[in-house]
PDB file of N, CA and C in Angstrom:
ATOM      1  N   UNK A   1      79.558 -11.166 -18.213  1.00  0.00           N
ATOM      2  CA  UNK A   1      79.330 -11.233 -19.633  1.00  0.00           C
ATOM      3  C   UNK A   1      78.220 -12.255 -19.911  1.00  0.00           C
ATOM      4  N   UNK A   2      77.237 -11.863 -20.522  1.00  0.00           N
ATOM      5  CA  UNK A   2      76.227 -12.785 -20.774  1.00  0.00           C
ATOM      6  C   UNK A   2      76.785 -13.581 -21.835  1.00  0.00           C
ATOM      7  N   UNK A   3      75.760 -14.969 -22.157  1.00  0.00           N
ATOM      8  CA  UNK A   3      76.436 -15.641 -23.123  1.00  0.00           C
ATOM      9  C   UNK A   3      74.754 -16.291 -23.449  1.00  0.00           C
ATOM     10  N   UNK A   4      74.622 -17.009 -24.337  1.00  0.00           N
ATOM     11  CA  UNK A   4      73.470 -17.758 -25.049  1.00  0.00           C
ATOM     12  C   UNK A   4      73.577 -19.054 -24.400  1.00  0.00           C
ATOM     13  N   UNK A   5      72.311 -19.881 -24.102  1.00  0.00           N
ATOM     14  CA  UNK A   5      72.090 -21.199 -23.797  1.00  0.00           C
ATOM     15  C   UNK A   5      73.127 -21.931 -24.522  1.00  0.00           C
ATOM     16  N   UNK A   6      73.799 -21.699 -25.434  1.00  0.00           N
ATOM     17  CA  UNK A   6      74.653 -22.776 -26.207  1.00  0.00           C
ATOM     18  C   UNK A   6      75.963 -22.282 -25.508  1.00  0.00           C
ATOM     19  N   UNK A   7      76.249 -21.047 -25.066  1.00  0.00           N
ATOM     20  CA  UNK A   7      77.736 -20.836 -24.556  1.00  0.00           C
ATOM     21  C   UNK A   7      78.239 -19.642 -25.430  1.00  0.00           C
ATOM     22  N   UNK A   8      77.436 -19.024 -26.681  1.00  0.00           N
ATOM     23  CA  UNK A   8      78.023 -18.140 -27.722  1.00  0.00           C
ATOM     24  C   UNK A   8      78.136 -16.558 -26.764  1.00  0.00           C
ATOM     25  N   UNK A   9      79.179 -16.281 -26.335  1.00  0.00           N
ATOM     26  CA  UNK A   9      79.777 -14.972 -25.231  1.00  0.00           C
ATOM     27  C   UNK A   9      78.637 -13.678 -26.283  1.00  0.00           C
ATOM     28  N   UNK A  10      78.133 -13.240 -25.583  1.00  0.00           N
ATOM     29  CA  UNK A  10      77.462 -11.694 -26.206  1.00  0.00           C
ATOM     30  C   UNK A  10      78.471 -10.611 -25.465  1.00  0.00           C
ATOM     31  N   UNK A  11      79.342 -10.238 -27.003  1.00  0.00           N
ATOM     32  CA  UNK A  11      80.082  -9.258 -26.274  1.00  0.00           C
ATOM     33  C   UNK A  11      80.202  -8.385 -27.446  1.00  0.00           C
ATOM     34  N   UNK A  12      80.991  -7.270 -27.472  1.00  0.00           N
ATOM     35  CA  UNK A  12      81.361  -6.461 -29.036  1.00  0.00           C
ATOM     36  C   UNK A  12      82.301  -7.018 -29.393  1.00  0.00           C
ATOM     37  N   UNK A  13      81.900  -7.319 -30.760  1.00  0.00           N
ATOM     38  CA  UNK A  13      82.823  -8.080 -31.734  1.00  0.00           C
ATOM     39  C   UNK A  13      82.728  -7.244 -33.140  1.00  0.00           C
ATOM     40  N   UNK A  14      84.474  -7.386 -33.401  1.00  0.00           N
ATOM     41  CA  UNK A  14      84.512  -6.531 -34.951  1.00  0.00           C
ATOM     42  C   UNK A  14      83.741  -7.212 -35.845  1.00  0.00           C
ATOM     43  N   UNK A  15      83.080  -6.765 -36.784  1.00  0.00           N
ATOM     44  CA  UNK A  15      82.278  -7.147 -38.280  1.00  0.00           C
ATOM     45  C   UNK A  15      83.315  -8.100 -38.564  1.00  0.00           C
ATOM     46  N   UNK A  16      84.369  -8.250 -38.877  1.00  0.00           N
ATOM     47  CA  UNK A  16      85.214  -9.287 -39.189  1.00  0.00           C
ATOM     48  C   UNK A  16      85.151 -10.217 -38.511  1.00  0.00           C
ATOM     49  N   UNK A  17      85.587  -9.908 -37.199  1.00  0.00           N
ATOM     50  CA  UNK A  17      86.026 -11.171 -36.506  1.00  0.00           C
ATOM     51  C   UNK A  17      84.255 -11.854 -36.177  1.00  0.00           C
ATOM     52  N   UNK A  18      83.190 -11.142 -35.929  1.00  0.00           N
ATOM     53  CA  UNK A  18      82.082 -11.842 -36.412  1.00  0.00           C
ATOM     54  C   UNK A  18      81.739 -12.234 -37.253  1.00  0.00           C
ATOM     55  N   UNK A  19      82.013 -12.316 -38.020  1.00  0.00           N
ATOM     56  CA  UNK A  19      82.216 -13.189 -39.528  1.00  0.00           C
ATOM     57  C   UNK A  19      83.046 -13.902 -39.622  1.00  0.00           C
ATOM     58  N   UNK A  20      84.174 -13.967 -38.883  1.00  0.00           N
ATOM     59  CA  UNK A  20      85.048 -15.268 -39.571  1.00  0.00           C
ATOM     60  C   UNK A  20      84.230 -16.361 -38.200  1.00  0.00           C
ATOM     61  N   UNK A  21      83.762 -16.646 -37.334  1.00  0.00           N
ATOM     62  CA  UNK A  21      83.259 -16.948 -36.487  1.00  0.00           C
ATOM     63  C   UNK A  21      81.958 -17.851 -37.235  1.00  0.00           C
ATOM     64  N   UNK A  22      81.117 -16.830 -37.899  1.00  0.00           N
ATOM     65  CA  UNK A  22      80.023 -17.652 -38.987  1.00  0.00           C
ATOM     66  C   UNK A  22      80.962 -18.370 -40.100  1.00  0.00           C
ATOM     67  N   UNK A  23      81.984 -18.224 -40.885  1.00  0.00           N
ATOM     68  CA  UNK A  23      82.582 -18.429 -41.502  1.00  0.00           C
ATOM     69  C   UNK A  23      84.120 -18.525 -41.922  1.00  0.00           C
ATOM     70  N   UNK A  24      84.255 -19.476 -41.063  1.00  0.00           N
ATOM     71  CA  UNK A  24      85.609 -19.992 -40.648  1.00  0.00           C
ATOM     72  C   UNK A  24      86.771 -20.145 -41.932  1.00  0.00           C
ATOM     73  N   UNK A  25      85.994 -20.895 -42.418  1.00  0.00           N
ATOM     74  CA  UNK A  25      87.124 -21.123 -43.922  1.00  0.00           C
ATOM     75  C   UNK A  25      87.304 -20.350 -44.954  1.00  0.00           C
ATOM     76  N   UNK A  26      86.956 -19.183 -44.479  1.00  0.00           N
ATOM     77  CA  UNK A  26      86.568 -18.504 -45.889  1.00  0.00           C
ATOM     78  C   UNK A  26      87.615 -16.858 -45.352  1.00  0.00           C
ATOM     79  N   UNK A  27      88.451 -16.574 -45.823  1.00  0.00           N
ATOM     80  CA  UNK A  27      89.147 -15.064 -45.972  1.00  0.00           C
ATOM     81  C   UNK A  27      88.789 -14.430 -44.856  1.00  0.00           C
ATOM     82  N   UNK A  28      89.239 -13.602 -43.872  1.00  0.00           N
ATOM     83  CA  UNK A  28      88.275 -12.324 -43.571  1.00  0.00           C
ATOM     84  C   UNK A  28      87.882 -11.669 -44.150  1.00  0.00           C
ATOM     85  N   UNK A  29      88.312 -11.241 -44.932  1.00  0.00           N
ATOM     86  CA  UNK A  29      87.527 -10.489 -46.650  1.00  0.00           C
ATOM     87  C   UNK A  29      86.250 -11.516 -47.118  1.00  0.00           C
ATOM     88  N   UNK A  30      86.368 -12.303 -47.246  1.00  0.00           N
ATOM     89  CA  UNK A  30      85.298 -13.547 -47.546  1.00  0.00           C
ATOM     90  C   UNK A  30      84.177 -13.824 -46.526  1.00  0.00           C
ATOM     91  N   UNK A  31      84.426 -13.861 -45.518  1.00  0.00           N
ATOM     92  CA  UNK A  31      83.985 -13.943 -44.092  1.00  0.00           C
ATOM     93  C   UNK A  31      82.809 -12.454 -44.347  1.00  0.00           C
ATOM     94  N   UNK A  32      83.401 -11.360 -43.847  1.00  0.00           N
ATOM     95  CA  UNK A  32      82.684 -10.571 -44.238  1.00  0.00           C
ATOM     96  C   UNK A  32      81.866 -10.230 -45.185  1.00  0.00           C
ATOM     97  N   UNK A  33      82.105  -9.903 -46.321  1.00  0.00           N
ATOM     98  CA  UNK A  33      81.411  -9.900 -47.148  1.00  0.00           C
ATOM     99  C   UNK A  33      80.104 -11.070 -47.356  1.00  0.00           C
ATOM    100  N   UNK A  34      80.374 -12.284 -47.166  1.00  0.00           N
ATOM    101  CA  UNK A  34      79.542 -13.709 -46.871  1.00  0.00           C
ATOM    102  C   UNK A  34      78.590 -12.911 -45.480  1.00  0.00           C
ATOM    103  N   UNK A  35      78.886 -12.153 -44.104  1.00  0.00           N
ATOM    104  CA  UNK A  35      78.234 -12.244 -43.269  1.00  0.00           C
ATOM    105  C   UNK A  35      77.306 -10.708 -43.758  1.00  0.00           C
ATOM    106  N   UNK A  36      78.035  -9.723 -44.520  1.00  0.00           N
ATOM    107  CA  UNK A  36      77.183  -8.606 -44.483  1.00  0.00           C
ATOM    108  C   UNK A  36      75.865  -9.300 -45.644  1.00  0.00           C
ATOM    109  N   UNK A  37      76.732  -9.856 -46.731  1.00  0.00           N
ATOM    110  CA  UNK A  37      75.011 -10.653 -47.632  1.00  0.00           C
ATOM    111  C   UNK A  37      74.106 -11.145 -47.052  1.00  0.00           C
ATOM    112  N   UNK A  38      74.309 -11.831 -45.638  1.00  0.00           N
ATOM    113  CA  UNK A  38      73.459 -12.287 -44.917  1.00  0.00           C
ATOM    114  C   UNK A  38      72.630 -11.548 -44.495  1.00  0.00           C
ATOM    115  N   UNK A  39      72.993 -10.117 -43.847  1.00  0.00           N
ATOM    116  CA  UNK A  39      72.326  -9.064 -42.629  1.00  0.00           C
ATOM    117  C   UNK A  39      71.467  -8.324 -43.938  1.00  0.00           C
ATOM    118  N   UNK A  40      72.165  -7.945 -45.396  1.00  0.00           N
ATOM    119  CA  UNK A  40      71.260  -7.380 -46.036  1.00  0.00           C
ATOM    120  C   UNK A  40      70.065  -7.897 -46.924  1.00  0.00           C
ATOM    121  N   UNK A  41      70.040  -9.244 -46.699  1.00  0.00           N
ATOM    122  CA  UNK A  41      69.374 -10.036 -47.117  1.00  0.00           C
ATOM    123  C   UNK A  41      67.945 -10.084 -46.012  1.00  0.00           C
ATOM    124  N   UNK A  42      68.301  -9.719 -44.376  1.00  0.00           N
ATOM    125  CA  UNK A  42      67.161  -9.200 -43.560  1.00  0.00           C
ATOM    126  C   UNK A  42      66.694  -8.470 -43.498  1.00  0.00           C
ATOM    127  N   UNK A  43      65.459  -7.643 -43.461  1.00  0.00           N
ATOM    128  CA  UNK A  43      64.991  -6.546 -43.096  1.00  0.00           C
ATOM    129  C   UNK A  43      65.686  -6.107 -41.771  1.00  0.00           C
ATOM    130  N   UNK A  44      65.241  -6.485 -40.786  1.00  0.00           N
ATOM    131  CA  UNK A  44      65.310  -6.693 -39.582  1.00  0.00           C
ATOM    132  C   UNK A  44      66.784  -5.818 -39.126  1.00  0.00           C
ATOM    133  N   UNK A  45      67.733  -7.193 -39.779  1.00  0.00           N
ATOM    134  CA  UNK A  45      69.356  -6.594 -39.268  1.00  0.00           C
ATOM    135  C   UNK A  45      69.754  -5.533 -39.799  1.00  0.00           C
ATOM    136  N   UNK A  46      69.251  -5.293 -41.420  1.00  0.00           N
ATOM    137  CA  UNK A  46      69.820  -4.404 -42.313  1.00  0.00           C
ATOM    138  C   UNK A  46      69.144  -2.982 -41.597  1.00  0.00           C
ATOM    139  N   UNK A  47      68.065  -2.917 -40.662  1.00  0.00           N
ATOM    140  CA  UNK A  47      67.841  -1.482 -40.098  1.00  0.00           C
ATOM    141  C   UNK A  47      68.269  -1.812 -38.729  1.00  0.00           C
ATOM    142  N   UNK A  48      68.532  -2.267 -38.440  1.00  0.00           N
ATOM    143  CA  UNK A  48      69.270  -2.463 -37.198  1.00  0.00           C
ATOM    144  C   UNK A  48      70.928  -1.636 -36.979  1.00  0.00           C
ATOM    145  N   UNK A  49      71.239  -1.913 -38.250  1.00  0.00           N
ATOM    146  CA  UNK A  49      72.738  -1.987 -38.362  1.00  0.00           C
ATOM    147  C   UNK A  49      72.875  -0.563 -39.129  1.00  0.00           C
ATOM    148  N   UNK A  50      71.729  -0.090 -39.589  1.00  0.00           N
ATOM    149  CA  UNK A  50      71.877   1.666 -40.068  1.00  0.00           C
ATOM    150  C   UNK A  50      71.272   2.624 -39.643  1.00  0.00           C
ATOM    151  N   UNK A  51      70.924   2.331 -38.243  1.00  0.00           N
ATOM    152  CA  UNK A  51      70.661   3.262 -37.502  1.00  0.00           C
ATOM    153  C   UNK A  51      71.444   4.833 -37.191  1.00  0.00           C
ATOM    154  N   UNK A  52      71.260   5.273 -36.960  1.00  0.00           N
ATOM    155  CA  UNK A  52      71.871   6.716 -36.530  1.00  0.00           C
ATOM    156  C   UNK A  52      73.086   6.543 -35.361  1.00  0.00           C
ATOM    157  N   UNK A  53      73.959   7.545 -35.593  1.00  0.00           N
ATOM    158  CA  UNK A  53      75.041   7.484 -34.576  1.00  0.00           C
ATOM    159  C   UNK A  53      74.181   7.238 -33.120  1.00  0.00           C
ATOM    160  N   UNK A  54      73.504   8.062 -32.910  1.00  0.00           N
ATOM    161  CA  UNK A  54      73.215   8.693 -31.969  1.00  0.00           C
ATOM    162  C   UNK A  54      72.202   7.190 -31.009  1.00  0.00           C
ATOM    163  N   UNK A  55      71.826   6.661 -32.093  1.00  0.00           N
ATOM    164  CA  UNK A  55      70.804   5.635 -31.588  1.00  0.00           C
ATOM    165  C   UNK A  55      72.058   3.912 -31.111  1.00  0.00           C
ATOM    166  N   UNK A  56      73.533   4.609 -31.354  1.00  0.00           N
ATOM    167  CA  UNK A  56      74.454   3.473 -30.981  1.00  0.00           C
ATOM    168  C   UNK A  56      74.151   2.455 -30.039  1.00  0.00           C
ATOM    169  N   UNK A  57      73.806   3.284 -28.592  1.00  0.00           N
ATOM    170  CA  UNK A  57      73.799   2.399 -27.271  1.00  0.00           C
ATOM    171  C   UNK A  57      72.597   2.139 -27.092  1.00  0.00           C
ATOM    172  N   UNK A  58      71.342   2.187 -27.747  1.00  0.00           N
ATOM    173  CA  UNK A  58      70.458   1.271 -27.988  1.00  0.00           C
ATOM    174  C   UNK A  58      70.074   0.255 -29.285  1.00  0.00           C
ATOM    175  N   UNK A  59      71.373   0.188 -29.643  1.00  0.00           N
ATOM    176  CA  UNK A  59      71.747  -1.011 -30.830  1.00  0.00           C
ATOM    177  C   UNK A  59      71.839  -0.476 -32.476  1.00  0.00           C
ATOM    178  N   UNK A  60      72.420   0.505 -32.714  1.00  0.00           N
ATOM    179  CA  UNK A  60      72.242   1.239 -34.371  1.00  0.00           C
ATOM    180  C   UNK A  60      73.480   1.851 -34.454  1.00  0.00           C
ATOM    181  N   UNK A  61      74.290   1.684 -35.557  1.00  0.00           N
ATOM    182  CA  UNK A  61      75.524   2.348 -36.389  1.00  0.00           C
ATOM    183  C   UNK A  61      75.409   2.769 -37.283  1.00  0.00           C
ATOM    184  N   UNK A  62      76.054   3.729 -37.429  1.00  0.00           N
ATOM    185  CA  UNK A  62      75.666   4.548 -38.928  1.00  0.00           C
ATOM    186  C   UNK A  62      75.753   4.113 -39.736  1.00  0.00           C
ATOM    187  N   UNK A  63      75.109   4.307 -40.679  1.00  0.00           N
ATOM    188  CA  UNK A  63      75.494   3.648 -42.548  1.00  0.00           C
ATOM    189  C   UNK A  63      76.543   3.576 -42.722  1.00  0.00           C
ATOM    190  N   UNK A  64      77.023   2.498 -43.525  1.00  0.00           N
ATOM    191  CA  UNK A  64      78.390   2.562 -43.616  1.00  0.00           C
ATOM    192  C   UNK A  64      79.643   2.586 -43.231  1.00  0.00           C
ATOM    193  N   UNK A  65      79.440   2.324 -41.387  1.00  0.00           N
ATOM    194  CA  UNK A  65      80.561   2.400 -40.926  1.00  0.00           C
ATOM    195  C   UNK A  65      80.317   1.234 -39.280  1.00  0.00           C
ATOM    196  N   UNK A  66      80.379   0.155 -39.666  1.00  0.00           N
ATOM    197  CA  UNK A  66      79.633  -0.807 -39.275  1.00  0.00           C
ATOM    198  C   UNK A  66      80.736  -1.507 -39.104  1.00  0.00           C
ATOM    199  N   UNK A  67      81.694  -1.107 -37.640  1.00  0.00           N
ATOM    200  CA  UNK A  67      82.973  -1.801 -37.619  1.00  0.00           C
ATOM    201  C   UNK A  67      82.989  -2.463 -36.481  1.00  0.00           C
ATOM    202  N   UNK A  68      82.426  -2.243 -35.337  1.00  0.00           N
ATOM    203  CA  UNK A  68      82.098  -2.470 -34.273  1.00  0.00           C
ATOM    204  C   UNK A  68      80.826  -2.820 -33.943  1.00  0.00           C
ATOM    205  N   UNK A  69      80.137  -3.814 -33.303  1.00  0.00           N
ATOM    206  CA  UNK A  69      79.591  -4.494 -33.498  1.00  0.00           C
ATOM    207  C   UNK A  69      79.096  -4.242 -31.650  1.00  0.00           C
ATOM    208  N   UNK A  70      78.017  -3.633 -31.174  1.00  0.00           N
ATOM    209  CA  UNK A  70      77.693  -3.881 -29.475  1.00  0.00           C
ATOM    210  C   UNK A  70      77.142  -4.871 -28.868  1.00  0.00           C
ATOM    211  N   UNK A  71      76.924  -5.333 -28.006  1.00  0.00           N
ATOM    212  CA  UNK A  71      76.598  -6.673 -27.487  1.00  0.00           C
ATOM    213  C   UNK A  71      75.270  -7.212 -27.942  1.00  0.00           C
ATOM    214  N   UNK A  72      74.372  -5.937 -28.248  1.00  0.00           N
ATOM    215  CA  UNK A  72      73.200  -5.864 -28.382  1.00  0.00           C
ATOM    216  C   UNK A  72      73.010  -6.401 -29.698  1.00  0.00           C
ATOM    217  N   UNK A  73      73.250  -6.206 -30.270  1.00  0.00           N
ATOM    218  CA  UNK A  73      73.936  -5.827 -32.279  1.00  0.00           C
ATOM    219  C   UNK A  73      73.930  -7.185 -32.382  1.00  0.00           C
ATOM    220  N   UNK A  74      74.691  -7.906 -31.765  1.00  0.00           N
ATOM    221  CA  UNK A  74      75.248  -9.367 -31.496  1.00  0.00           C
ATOM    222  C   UNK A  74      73.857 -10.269 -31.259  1.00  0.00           C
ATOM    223  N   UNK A  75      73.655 -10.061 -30.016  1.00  0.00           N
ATOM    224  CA  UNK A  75      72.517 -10.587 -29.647  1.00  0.00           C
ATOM    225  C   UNK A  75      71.158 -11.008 -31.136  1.00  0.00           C
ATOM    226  N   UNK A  76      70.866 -10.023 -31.291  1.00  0.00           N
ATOM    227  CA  UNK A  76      70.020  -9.712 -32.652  1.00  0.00           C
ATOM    228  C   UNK A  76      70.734 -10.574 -33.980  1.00  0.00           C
ATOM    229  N   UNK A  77      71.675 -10.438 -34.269  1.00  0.00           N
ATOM    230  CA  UNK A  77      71.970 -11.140 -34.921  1.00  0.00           C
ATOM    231  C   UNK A  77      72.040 -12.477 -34.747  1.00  0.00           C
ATOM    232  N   UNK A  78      72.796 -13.086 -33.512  1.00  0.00           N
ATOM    233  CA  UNK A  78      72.405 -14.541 -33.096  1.00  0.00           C
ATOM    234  C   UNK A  78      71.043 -15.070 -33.220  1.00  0.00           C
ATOM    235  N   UNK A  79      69.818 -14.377 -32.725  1.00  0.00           N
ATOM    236  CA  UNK A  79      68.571 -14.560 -32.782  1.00  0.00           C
ATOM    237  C   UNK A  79      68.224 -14.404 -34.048  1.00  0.00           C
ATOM    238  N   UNK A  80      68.439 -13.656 -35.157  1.00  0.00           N
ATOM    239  CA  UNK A  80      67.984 -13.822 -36.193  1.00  0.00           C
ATOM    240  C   UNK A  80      68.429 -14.772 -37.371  1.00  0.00           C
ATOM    241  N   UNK A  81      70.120 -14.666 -37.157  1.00  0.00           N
ATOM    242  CA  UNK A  81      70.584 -16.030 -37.727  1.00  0.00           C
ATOM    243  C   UNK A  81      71.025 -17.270 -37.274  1.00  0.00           C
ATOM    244  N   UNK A  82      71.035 -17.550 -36.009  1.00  0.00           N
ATOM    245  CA  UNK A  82      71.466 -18.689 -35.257  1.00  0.00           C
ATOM    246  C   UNK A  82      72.879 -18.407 -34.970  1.00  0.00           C
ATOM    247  N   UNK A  83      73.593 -18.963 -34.370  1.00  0.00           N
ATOM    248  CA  UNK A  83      75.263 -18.944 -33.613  1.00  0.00           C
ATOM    249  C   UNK A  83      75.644 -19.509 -34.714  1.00  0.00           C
ATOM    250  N   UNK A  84      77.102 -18.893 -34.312  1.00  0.00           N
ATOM    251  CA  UNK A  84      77.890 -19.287 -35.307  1.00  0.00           C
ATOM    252  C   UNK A  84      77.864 -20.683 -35.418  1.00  0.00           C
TER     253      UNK A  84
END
């Protein structure tokens, strides 16, 4: 399992539980919602993350159904917003 110079594991992580991770004190409902404002606030993540089924295992989930999260997915996001 790869992990980041700081130790942050790159693995698949639910949209939730990656969010309560950025945002510890806050709901999983809170958590989320707090981490998706973030991704749509990027260009970058926000087409990253609505990619086509089909484009999954090279890092893209369909619109709207953005529950699962691939290592890759992860990665990109760490790099674009820093570790949790």
């Amino acid at each position: 399992m790869r992990t980041t110079p700081d130790g942050f594991r790159l693995r698949p992580y639910g949209l939730t539980e990656l969010a309560q991770a950025y945002f510890p004190a806050l709901t999983p409902g809170g958590a989320r919602r707090a981490l998706l404002s973030w991704i749509d606030r990027n260009d970058e993540l926000r087409q990253l993350l609505r990619r086509p089924v089909a484009e999954a295992t090279r890092g893209g989930v369909s619109k709207g159904r953005r529950q699962t999260l691939t290592p890759r997915q992860v990665e990109r996001i760490v790099e674009l917003l820093g570790e949790p």
